[in-house]
N, C-alpha and C. Protein backbone atom coordinates (compact mmCIF):
# COMPACT_ATOMS: atom_id res chain seq x y z
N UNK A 1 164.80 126.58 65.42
CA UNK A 1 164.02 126.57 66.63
C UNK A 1 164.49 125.41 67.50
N UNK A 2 164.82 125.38 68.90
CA UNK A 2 165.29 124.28 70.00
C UNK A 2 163.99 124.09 70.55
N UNK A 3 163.96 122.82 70.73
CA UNK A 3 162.60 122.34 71.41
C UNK A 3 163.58 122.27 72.83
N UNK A 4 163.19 122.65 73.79
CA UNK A 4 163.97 122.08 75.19
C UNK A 4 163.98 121.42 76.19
N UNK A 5 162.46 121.23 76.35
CA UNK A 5 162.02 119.84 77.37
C UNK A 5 160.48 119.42 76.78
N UNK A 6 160.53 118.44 77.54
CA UNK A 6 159.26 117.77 77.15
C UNK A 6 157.91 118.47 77.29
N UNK A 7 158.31 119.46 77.91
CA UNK A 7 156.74 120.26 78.54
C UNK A 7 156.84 121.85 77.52
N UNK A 8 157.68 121.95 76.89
CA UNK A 8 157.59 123.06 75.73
C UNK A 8 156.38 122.96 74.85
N UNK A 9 155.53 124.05 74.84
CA UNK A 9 154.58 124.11 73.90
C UNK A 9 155.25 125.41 73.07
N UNK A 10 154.39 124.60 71.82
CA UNK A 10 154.56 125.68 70.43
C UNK A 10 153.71 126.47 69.83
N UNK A 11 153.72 127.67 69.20
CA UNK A 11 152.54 128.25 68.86
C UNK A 11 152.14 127.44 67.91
N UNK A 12 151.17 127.99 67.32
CA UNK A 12 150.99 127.52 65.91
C UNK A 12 151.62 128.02 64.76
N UNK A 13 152.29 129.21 65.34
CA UNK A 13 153.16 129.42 64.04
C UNK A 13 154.49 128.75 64.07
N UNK A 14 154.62 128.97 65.25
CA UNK A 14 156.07 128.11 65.51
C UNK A 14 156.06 126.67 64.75
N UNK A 15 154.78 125.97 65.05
CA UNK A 15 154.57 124.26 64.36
C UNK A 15 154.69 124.69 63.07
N UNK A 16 154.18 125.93 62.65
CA UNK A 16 153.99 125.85 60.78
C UNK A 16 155.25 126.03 60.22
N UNK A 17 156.20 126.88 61.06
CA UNK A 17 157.77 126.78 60.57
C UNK A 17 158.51 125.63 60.32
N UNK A 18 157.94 124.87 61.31
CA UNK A 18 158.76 123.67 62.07
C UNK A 18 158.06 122.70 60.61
N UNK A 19 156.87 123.02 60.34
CA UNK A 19 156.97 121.61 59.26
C UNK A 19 157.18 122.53 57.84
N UNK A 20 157.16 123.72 57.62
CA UNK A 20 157.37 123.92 56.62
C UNK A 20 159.19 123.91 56.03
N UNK A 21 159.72 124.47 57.12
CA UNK A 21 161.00 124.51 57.11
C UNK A 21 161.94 123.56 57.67
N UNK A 22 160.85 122.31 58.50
CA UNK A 22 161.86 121.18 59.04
C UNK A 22 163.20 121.68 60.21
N UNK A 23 163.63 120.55 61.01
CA UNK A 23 164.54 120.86 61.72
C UNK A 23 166.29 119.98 61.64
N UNK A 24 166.72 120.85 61.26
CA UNK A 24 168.11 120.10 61.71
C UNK A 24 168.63 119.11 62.72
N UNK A 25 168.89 117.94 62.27
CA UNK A 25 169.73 117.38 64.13
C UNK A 25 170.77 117.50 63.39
N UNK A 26 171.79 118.25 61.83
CA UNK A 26 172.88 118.29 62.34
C UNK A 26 173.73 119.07 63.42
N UNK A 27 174.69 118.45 64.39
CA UNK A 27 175.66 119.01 65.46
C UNK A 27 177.21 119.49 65.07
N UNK A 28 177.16 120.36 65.95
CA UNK A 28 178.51 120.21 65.92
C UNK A 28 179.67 119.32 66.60
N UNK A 29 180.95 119.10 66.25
CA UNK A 29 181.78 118.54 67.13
C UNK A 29 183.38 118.70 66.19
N UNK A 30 184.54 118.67 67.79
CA UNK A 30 185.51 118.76 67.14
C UNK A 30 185.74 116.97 66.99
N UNK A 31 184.92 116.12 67.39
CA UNK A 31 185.81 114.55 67.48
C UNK A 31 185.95 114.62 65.98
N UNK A 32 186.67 113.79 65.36
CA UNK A 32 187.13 113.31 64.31
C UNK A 32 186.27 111.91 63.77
N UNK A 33 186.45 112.03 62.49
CA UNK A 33 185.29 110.68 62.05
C UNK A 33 186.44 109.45 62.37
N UNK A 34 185.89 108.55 63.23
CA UNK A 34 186.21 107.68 63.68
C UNK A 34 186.36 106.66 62.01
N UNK A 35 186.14 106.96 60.97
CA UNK A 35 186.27 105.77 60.05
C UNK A 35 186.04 106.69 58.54
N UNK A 36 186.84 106.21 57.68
CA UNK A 36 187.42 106.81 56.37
C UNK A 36 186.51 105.98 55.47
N UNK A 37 186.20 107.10 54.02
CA UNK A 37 185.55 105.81 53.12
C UNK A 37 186.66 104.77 52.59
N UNK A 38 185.81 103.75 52.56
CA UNK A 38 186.36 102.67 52.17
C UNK A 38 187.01 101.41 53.61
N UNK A 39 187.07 102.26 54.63
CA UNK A 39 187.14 101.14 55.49
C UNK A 39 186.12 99.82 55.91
N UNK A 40 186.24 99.05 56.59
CA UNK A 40 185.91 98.00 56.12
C UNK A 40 185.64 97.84 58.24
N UNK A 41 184.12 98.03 58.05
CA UNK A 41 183.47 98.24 59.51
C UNK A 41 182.20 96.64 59.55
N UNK A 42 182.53 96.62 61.30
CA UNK A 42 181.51 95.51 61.73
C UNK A 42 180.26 96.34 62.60
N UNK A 43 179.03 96.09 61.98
CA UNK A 43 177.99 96.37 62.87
C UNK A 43 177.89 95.80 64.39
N UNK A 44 178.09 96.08 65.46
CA UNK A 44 178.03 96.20 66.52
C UNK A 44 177.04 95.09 66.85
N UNK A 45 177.32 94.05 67.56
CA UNK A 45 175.79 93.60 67.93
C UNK A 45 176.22 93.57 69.64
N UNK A 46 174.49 94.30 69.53
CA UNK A 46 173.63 94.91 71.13
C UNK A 46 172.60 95.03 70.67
N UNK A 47 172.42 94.75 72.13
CA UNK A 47 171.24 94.40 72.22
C UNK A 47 170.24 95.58 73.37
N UNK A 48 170.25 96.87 72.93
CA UNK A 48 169.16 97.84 74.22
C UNK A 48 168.14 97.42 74.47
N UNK A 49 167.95 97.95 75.23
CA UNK A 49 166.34 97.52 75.83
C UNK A 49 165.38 98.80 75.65
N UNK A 50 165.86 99.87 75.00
CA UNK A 50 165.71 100.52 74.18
C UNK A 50 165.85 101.44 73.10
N UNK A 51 165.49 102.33 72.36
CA UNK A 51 165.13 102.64 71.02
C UNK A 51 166.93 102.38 70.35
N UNK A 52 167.04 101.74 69.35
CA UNK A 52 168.11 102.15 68.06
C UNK A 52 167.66 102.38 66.57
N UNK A 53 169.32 103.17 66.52
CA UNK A 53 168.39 102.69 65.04
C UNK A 53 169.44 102.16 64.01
N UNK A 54 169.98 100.88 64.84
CA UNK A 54 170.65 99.71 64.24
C UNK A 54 170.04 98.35 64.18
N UNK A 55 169.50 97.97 62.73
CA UNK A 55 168.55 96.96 62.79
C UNK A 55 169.32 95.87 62.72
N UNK A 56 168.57 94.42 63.42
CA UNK A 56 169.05 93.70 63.80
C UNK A 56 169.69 92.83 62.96
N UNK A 57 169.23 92.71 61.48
CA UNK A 57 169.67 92.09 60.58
C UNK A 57 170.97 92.19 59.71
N UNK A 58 171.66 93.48 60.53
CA UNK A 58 172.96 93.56 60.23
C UNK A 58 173.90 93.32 61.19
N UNK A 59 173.46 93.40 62.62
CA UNK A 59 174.28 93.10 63.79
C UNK A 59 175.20 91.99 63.56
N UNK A 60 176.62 92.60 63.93
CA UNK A 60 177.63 91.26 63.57
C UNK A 60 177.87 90.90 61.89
N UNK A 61 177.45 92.13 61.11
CA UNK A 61 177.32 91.76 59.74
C UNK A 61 178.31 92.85 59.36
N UNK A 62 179.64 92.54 58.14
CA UNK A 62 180.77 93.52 57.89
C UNK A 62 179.86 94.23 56.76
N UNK A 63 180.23 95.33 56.68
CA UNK A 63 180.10 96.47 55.41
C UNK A 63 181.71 97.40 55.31
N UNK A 64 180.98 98.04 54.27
CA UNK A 64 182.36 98.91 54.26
C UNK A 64 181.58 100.58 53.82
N UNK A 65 182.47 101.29 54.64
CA UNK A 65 182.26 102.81 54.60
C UNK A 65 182.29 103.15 53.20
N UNK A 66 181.03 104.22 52.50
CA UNK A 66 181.33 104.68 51.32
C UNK A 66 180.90 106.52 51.31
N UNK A 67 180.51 106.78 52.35
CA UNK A 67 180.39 107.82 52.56
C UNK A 67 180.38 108.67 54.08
N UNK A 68 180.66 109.41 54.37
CA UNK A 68 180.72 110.12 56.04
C UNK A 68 179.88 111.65 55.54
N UNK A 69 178.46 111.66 56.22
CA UNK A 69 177.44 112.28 55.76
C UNK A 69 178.16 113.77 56.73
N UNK A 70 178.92 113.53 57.87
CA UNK A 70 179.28 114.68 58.89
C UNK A 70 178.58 114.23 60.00
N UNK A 71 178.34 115.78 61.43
CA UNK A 71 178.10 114.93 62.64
C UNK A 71 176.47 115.60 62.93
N UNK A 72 176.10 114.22 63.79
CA UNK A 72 174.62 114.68 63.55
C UNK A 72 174.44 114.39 65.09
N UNK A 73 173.08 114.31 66.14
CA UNK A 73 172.55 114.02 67.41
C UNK A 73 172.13 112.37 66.91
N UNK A 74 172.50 111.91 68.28
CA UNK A 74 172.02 110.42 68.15
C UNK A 74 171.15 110.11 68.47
N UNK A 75 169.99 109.50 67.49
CA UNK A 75 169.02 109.30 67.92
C UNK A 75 168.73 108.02 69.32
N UNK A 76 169.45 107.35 69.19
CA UNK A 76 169.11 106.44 70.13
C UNK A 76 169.11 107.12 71.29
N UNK A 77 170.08 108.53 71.48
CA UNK A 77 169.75 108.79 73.00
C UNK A 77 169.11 110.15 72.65
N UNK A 78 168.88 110.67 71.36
CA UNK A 78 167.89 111.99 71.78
C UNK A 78 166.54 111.35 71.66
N UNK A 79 166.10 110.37 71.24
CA UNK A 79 164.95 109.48 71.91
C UNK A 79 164.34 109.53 72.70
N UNK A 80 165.19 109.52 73.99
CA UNK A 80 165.29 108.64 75.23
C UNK A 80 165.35 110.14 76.13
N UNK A 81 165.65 111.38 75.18
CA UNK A 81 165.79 112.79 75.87
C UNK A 81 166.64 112.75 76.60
N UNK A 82 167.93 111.88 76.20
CA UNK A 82 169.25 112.14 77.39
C UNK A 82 170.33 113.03 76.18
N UNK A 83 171.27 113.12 76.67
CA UNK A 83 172.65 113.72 75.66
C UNK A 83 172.49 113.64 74.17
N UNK A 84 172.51 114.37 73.68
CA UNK A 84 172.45 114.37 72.03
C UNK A 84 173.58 113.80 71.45
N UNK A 85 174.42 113.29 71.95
CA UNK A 85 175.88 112.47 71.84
C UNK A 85 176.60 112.76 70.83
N UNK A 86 176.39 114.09 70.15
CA UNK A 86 177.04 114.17 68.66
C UNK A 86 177.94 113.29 67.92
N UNK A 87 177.65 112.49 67.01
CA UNK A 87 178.56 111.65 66.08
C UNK A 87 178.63 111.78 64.65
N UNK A 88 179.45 110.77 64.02
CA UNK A 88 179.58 111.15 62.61
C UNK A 88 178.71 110.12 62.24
N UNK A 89 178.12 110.25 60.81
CA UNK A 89 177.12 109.28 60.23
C UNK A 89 177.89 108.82 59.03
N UNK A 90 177.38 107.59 58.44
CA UNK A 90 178.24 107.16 57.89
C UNK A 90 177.19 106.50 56.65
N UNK A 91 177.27 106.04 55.50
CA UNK A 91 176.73 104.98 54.60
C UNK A 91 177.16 104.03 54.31
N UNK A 92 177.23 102.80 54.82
CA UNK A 92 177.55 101.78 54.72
C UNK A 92 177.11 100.68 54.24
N UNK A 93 178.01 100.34 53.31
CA UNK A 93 177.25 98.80 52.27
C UNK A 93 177.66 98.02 52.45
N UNK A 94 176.66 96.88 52.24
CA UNK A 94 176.48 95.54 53.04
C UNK A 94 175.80 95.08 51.83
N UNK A 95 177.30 93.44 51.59
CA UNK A 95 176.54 93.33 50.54
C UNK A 95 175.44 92.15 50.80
N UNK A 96 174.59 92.07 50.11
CA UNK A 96 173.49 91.03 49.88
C UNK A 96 173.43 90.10 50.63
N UNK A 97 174.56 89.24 50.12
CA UNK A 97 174.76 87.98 50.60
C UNK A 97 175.46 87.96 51.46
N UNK A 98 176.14 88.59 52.16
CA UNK A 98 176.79 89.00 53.44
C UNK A 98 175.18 88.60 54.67
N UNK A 99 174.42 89.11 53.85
CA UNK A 99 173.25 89.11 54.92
C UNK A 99 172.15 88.16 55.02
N UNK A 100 171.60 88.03 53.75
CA UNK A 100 170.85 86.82 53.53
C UNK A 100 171.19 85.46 52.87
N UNK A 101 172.62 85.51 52.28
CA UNK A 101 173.23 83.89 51.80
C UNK A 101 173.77 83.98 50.61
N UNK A 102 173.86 83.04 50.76
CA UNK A 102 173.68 82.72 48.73
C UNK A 102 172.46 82.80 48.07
N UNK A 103 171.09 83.09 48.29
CA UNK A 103 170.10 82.87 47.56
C UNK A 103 169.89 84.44 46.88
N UNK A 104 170.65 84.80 47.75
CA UNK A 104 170.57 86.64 47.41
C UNK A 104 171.16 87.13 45.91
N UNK A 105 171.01 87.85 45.40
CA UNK A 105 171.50 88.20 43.67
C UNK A 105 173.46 88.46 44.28
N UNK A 106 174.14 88.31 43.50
CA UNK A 106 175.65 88.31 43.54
C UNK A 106 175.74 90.11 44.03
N UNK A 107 175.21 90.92 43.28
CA UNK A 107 175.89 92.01 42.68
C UNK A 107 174.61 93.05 44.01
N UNK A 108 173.55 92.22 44.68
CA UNK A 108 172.68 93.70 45.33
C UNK A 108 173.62 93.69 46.65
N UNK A 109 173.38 95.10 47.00
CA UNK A 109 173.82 95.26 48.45
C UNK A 109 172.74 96.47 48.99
N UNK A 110 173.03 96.51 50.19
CA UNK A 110 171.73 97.27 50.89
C UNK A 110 172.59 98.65 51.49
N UNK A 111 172.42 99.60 51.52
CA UNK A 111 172.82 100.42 51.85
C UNK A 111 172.32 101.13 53.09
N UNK A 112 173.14 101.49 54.20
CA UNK A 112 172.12 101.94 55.71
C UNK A 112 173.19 102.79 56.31
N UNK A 113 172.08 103.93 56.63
CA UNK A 113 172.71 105.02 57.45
C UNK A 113 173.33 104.85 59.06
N UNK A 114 174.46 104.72 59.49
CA UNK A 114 174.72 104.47 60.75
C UNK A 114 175.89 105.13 61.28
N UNK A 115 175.60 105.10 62.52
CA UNK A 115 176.59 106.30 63.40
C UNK A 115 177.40 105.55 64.15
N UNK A 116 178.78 106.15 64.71
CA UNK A 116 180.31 105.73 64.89
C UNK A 116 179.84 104.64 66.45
N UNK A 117 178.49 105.24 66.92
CA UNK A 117 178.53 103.93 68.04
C UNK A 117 177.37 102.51 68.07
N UNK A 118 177.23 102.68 66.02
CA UNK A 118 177.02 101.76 65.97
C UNK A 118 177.86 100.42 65.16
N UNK A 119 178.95 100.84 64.95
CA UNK A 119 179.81 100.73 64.44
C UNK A 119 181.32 100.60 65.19
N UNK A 120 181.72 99.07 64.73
CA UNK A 120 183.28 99.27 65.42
C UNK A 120 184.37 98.72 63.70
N UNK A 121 185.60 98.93 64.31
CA UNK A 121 186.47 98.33 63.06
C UNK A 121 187.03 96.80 63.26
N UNK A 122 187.55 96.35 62.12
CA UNK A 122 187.89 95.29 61.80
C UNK A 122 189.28 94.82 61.90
């Protein structure tokens, strides 16, 4: 089911599909994944003035690619109800102490879902 503008109403059966069966934002696209597992990526730091969903505590913080989930709509701008910007998503680990120091355990790392424009290379 496409929701298409903000003023679309749904039946009620339509809503009962929609939560029973959930909706896809994966997209299509021919771009290419901008980054391979195992590369070795810097979180982007920006700063919008609105919605992401790149938290701040990794901005400017290296990880490395361990998975490319395929291409999905970006939330930061289907948010905002502009372009669905299709990109590739990625899992990227970041280790521990990369982020919080040395006080952090040697061996944890945090793992976070993020897309090719939140993300540049090294």
């Amino acid at each position: 089911m496409a929701i298409e503008t903000p003023n679309t109403r749904m039946t009620a059966t339509q809503a009962e599909a929609l939560l029973r069966d959930g909706l896809s934002c994966q997209a299509e696209s021919d771009s290419p994944a901008l980054f391979q597992v195992g590369d070795r990526v810097r979180a982007k730091v920006m700063h919008p003035q609105t919605y992401t969903r790149l938290p701040r505590y990794v901005r400017g913080k290296t990880g490395t690619i361990v998975k490319d989930y395929g291409v999905y709509v970006f939330p930061d701008t289907v948010g905002q109800r502009l372009d669905p910007k299709p990109q590739h998503v990625y899992s990227v680990r970041f280790a521990a102490q990369d982020l919080w120091g040395a006080a952090a355990a040697a061996n944890d790392a945090l793992y976070l879902d993020l897309f090719d424009d939140h993300l540049e290379p090294i």
